[in-house]
C-alpha atoms as a PDB file:
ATOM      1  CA  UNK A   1     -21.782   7.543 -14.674  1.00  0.00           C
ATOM      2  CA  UNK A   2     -21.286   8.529 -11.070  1.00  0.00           C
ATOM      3  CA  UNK A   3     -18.306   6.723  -9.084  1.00  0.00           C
ATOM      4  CA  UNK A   4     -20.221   5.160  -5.600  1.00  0.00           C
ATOM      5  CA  UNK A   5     -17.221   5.780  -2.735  1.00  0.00           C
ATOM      6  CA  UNK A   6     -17.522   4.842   1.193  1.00  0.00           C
ATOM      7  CA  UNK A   7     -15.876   6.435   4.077  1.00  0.00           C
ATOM      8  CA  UNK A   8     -12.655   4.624   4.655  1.00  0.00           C
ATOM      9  CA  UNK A   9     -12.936   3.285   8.410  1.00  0.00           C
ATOM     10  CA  UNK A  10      -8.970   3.454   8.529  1.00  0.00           C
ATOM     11  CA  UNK A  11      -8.408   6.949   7.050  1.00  0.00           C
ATOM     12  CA  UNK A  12     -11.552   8.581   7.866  1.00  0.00           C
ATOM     13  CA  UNK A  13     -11.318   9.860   3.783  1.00  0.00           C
ATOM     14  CA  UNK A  14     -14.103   9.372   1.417  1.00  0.00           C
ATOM     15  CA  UNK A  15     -12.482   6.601  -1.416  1.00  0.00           C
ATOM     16  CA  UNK A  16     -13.845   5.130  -4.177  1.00  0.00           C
ATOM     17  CA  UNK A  17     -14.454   0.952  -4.521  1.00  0.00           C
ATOM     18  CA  UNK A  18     -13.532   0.980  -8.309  1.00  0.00           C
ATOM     19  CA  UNK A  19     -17.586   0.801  -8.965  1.00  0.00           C
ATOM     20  CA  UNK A  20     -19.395   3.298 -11.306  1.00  0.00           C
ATOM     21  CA  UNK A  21     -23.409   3.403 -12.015  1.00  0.00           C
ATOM     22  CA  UNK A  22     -25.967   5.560 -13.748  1.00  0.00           C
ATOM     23  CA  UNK A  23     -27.494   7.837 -10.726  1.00  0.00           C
ATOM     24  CA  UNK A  24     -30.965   6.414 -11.766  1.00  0.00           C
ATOM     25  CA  UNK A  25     -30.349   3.034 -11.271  1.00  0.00           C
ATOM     26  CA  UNK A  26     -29.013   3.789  -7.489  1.00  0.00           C
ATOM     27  CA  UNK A  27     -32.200   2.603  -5.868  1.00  0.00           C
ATOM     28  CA  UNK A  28     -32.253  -0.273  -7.709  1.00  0.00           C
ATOM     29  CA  UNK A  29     -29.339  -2.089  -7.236  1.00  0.00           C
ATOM     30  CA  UNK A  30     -29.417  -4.662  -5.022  1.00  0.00           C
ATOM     31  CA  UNK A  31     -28.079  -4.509  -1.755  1.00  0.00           C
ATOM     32  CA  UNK A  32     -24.241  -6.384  -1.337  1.00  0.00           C
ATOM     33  CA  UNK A  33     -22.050  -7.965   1.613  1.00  0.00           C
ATOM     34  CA  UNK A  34     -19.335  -8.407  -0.460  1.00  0.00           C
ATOM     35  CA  UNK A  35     -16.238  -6.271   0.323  1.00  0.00           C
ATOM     36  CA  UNK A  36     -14.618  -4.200  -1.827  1.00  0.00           C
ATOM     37  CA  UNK A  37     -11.062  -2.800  -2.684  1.00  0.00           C
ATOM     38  CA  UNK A  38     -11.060   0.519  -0.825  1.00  0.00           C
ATOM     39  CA  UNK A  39      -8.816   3.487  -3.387  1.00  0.00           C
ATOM     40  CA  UNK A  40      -7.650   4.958  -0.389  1.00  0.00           C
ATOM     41  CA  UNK A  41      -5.524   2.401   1.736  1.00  0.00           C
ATOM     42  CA  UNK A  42      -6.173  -0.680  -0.665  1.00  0.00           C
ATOM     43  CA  UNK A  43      -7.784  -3.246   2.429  1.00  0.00           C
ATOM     44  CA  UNK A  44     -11.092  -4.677   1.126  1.00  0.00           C
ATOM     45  CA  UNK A  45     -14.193  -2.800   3.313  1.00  0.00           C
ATOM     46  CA  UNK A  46     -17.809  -4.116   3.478  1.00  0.00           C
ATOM     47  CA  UNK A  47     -20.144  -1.564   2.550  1.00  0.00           C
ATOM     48  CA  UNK A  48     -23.991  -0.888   2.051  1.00  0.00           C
ATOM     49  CA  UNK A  49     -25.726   1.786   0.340  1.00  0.00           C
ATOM     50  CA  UNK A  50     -26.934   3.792   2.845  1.00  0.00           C
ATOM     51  CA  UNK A  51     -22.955   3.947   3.785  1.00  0.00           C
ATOM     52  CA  UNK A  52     -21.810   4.799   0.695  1.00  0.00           C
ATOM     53  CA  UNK A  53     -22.696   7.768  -1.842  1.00  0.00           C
ATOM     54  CA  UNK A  54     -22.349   8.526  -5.394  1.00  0.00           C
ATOM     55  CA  UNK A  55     -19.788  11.060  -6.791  1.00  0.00           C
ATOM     56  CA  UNK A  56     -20.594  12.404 -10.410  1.00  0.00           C
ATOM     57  CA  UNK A  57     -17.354  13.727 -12.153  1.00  0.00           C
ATOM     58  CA  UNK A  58     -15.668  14.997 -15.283  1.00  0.00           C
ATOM     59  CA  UNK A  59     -12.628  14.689 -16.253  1.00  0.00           C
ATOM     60  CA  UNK A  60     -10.741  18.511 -16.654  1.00  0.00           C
ATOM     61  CA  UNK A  61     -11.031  19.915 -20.093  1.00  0.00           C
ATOM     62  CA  UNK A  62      -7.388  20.240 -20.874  1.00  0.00           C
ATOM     63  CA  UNK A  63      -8.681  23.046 -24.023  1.00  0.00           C
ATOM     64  CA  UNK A  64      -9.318  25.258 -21.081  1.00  0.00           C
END
């Protein structure tokens, strides 16, 4: 799962909208107007794809 995250108009920082999808189903979700949560300063944002990217991630292997 990838995390999709849009630029933050008030902080300028990349931040994540709490949403996560499979990179190859990107192109076909449907396009949205609804806002969401920004992780960065908490105000709800409107976003659209071409906005926003996808962030792939693991989580650290504490073993290491």
């Amino acid at each position: 799962m990838a995390q999709v995250q849009i630029m933050c108009p008030r902080s300028g920082l990349w931040a994540s909208i709490g949403m996560e999808v499979e990179p190859d189903q990107w192109e076909d979700l449907e396009p949205t107007t609804d806002p969401a949560k920004c992780g960065v300063c908490g105000e709800l944002h409107t976003w659209s794809k071409p906005e926003a990217r996808l962030v792939e991630w693991r989580a650290p292997d504490p073993t290491i």
